[in-house]
C-alpha atoms as a PDB file:
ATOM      1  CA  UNK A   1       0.000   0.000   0.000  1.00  0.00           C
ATOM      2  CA  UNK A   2       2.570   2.587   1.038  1.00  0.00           C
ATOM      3  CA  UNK A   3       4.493   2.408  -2.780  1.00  0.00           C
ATOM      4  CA  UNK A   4       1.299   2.619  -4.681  1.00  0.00           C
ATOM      5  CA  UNK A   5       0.709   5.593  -2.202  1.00  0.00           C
ATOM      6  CA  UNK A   6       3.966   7.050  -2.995  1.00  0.00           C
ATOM      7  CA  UNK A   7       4.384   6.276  -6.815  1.00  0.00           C
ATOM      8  CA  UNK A   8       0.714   8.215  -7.088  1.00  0.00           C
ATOM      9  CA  UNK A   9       2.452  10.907  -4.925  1.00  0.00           C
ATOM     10  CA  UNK A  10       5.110  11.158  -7.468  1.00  0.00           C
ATOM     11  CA  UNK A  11       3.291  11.513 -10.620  1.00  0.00           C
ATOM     12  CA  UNK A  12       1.063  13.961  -8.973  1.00  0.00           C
ATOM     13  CA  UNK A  13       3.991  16.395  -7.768  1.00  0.00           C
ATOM     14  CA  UNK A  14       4.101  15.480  -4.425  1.00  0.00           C
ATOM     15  CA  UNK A  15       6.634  14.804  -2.453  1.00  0.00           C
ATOM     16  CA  UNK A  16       7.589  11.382  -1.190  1.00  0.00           C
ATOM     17  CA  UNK A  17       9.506  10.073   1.897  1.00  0.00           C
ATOM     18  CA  UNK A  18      11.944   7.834   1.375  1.00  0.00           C
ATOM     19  CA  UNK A  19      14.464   5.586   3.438  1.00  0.00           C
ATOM     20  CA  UNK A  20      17.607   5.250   2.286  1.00  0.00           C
ATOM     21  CA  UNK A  21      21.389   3.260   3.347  1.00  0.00           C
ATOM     22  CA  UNK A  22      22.404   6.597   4.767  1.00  0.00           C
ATOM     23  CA  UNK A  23      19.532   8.501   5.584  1.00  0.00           C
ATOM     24  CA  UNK A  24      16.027   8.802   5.359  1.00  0.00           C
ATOM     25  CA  UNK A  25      14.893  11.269   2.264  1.00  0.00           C
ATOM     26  CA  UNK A  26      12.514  13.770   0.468  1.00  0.00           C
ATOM     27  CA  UNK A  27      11.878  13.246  -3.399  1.00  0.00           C
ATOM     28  CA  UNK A  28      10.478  14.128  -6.119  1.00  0.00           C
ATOM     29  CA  UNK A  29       9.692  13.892  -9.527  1.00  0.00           C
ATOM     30  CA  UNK A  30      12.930  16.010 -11.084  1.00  0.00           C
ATOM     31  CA  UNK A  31      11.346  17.049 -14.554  1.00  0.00           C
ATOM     32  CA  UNK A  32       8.168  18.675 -12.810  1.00  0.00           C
ATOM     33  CA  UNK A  33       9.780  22.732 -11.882  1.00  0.00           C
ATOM     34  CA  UNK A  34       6.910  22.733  -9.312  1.00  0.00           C
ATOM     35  CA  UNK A  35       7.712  19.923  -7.090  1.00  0.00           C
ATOM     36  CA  UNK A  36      10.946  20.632  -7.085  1.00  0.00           C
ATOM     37  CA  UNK A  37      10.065  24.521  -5.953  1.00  0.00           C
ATOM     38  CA  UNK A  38       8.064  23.085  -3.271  1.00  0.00           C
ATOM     39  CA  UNK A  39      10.508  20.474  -1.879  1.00  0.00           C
ATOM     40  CA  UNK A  40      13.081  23.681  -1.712  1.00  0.00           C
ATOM     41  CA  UNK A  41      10.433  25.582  -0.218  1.00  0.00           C
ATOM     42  CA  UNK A  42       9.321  22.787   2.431  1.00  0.00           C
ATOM     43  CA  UNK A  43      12.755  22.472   3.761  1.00  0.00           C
ATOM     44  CA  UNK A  44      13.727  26.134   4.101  1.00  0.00           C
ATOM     45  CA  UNK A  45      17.045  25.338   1.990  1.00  0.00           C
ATOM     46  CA  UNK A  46      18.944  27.956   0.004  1.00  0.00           C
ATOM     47  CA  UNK A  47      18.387  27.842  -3.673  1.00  0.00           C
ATOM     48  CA  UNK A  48      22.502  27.757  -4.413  1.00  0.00           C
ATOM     49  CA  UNK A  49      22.224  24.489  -2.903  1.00  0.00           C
ATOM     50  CA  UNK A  50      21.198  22.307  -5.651  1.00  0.00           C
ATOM     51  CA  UNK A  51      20.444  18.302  -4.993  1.00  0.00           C
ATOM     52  CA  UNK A  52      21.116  15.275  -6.698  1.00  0.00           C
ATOM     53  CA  UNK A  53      19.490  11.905  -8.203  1.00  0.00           C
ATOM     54  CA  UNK A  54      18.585   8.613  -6.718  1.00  0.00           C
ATOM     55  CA  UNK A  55      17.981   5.818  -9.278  1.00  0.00           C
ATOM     56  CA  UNK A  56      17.866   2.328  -9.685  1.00  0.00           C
ATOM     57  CA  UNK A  57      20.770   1.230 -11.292  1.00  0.00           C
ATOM     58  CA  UNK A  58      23.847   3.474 -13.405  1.00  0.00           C
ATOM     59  CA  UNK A  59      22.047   2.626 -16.201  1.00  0.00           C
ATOM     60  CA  UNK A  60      19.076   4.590 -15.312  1.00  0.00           C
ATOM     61  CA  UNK A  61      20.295   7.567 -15.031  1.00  0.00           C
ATOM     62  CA  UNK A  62      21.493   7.042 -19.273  1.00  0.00           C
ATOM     63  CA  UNK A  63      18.978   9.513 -20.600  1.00  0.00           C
ATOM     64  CA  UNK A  64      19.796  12.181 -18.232  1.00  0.00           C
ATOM     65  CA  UNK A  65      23.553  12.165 -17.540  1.00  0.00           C
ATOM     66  CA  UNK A  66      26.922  11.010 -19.114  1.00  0.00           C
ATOM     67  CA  UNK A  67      27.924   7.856 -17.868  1.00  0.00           C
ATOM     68  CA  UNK A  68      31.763   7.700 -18.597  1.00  0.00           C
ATOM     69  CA  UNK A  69      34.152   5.025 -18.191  1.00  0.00           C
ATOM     70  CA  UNK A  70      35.223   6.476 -15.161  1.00  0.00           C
ATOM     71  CA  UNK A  71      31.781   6.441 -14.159  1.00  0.00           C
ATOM     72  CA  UNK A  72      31.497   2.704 -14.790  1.00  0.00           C
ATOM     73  CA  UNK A  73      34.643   2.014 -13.273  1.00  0.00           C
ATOM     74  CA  UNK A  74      33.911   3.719  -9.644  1.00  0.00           C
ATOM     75  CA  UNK A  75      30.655   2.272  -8.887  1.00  0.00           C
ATOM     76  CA  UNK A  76      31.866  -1.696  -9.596  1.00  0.00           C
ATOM     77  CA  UNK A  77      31.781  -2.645  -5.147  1.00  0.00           C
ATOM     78  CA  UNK A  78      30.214   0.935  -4.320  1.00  0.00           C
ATOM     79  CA  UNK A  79      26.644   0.944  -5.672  1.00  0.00           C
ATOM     80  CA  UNK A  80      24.426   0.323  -4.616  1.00  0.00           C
ATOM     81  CA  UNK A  81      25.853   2.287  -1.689  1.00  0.00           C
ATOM     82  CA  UNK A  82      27.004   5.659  -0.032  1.00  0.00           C
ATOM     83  CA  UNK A  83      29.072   6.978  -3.016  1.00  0.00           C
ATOM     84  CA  UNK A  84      27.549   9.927  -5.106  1.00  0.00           C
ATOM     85  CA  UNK A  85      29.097  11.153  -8.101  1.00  0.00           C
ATOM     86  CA  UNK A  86      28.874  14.724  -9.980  1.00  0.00           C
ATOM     87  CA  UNK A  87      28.283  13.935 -13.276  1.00  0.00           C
ATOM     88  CA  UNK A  88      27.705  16.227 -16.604  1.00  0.00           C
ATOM     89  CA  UNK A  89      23.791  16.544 -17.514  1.00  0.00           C
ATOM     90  CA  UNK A  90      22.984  15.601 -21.102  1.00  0.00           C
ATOM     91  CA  UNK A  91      19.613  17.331 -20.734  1.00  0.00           C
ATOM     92  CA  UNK A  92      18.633  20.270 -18.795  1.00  0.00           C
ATOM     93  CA  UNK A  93      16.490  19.999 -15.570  1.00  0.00           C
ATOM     94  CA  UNK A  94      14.629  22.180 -13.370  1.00  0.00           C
ATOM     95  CA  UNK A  95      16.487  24.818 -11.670  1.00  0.00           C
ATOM     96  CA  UNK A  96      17.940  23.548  -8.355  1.00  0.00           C
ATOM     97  CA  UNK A  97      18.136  20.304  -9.701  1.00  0.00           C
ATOM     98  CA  UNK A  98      22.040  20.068 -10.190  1.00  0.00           C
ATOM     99  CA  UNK A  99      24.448  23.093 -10.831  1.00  0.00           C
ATOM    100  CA  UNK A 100      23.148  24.554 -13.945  1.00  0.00           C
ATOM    101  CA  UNK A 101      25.910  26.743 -14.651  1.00  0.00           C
ATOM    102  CA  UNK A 102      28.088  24.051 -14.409  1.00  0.00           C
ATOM    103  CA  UNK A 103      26.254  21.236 -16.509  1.00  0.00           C
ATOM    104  CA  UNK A 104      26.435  18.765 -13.413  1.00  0.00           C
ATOM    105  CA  UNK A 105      24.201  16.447 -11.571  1.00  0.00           C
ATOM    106  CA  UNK A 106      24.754  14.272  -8.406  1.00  0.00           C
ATOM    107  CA  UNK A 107      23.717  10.836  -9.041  1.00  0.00           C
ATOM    108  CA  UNK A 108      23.286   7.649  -6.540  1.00  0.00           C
ATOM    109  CA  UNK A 109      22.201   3.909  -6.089  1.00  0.00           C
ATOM    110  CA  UNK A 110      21.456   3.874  -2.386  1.00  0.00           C
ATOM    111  CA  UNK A 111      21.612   0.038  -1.491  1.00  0.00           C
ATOM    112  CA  UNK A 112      17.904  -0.181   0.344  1.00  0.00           C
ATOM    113  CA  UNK A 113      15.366  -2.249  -1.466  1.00  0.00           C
ATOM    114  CA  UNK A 114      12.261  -0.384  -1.047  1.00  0.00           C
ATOM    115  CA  UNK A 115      13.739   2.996  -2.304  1.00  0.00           C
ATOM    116  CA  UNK A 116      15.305   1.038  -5.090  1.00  0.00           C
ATOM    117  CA  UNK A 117      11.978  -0.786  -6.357  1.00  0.00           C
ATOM    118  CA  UNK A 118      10.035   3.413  -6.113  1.00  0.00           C
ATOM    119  CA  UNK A 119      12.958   4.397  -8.436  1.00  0.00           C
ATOM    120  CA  UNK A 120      12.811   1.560 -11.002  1.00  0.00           C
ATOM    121  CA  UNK A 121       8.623   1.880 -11.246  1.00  0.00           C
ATOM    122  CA  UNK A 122       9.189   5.856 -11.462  1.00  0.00           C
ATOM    123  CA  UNK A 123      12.574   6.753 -12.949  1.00  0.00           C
ATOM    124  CA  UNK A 124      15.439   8.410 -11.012  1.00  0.00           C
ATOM    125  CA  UNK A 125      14.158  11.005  -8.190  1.00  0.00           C
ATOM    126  CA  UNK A 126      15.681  14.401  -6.925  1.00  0.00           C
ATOM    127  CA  UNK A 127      16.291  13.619  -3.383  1.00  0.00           C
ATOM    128  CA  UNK A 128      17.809  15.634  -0.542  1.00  0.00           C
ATOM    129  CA  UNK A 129      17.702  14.647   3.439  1.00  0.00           C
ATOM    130  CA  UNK A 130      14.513  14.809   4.964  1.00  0.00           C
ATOM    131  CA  UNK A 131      15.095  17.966   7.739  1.00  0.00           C
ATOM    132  CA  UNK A 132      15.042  21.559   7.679  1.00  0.00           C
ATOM    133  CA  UNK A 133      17.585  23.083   6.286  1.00  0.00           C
ATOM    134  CA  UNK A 134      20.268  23.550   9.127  1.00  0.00           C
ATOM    135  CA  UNK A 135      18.923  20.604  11.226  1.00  0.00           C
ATOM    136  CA  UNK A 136      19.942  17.077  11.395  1.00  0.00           C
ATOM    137  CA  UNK A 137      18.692  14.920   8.794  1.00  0.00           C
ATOM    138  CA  UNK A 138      15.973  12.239   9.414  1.00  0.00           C
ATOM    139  CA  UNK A 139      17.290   8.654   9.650  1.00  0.00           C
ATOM    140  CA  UNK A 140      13.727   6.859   9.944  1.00  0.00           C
ATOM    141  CA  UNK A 141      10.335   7.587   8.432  1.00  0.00           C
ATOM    142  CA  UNK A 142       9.029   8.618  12.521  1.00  0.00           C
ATOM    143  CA  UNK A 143      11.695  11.238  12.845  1.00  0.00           C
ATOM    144  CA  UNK A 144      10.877  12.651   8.892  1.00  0.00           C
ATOM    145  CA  UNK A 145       7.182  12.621  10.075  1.00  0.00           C
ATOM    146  CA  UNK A 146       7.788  14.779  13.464  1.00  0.00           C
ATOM    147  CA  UNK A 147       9.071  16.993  11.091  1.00  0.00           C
ATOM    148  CA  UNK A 148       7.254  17.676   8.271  1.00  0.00           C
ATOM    149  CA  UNK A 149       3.815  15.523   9.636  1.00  0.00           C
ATOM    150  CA  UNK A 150       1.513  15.989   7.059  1.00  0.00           C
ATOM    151  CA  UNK A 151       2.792  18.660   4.429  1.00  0.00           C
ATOM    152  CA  UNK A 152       4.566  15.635   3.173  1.00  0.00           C
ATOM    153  CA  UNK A 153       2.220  13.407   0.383  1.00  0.00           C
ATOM    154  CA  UNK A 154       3.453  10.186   1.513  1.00  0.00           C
ATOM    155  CA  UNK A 155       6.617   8.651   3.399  1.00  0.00           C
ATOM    156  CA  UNK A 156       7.823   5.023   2.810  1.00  0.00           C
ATOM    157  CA  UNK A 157       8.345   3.023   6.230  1.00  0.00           C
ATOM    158  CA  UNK A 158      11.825   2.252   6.850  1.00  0.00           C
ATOM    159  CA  UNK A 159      15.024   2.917   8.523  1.00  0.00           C
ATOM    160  CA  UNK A 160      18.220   4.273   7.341  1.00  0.00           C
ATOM    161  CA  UNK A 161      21.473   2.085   8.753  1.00  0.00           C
ATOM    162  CA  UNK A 162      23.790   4.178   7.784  1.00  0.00           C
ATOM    163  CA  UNK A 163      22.927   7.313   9.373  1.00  0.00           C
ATOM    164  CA  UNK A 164      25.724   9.438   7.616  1.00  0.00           C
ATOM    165  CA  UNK A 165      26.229  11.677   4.635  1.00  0.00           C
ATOM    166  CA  UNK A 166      27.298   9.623   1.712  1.00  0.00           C
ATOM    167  CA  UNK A 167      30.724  10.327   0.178  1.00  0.00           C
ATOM    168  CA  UNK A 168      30.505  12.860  -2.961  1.00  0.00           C
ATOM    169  CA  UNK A 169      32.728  12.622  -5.817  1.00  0.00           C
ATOM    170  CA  UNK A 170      33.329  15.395  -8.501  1.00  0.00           C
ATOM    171  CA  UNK A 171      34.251  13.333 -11.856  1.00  0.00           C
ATOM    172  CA  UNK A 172      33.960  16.068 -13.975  1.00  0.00           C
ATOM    173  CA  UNK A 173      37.036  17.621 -13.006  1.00  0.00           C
ATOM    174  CA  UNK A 174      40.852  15.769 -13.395  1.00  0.00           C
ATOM    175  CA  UNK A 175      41.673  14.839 -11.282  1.00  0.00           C
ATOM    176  CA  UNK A 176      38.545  13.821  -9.905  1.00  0.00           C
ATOM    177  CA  UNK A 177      37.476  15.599  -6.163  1.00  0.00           C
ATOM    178  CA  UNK A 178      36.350  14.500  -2.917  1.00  0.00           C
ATOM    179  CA  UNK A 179      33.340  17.186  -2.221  1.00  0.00           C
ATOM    180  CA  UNK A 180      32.489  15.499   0.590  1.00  0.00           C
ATOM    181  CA  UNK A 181      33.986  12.608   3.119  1.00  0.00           C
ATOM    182  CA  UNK A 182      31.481   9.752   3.760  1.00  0.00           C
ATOM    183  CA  UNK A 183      31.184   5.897   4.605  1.00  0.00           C
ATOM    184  CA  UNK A 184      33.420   5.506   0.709  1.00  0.00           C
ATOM    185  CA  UNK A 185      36.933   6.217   1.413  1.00  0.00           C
ATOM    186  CA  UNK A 186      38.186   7.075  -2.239  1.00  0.00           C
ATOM    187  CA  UNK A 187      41.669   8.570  -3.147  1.00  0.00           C
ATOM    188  CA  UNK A 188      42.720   9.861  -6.285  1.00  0.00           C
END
């Protein structure tokens, strides 16, 4: 009941709670402007902060991003998992939705099931942590809930082990550069 709740959230604009390996998460449809206004706009965060991608697999995130050798190469052992990459954008989506001056996206496979089967029945999702901006972020649908209650269209149940930022990785840039330290301890 609560991913037919959630993929009907989706298509309608809403936004969607959603547990992930690290932790729990807001999303939304990434090609609908609106939703992605109103996830901004829910969360109190600053527009220069733009958010990333959750998909399935790498290979659904082809139609939106560049998927590079180098691409291919990082994720074999780390995805699904706490790694993100920057990647360039191949087609342009709503503002906030990566950096748009710069052509980039974040993308990620988080390795929990039930966020993985909402992304391969609806396509990849922008996601960002489920708190207000400034707070820490949600690591279980109860704590997302006592913070947004009901301004949110649906949450999935769930849990998020992790409980920490994943690692973010620039590969647009060579060398490529660690944005952010996480669970992923890459060097270049």
């Amino acid at each position: 009941m609560h991913l037919e709740e959630a993929l009907a959230a989706v298509r309608d604009g809403g936004i969607v709670g959603v547990p992930t390996d690290t932790v729990y998460g807001l999303a939304v449809d990434p090609l609908q402007p609106g939703a992605v206004r109103a996830l901004f706009d829910l969360k109190g965060r600053p527009r220069r902060k733009p958010i990333g991608l959750l998909g399935d697999t790498l290979d659904h995130f082809g139609s939106l991003v560049e998927i590079t050798p180098l691409v291919r190469e990082l994720v074999v052992g780390h995805w699904p998992g706490p790694l993100t990459l920057v990647v360039r954008s191949r087609v342009p989506l709503p503002e906030w939705v990566g950096d748009h001056r710069r052509q980039t996206v974040a993308i990620r496979v988080p390795d929990h099931a039930l966020a993985r089967e909402l992304f391969s029945l609806v396509g990849p999702l922008a996601v960002t942590s489920a708190n207000p901006s400034g707070q820490a972020p949600a690591v279980s649908r109860e704590e997302a809930v006592a913070f947004f209650k009901g301004a949110v269209s649906a949450y999935l149940p769930g849990s998020c082990p992790g409980g920490t930022a994943s690692t973010v990785v620039d590969v647009t840039v060579d060398p490529p550069r660690v944005l952010r330290e996480g669970p992923v301890d890459i060097a270049f």
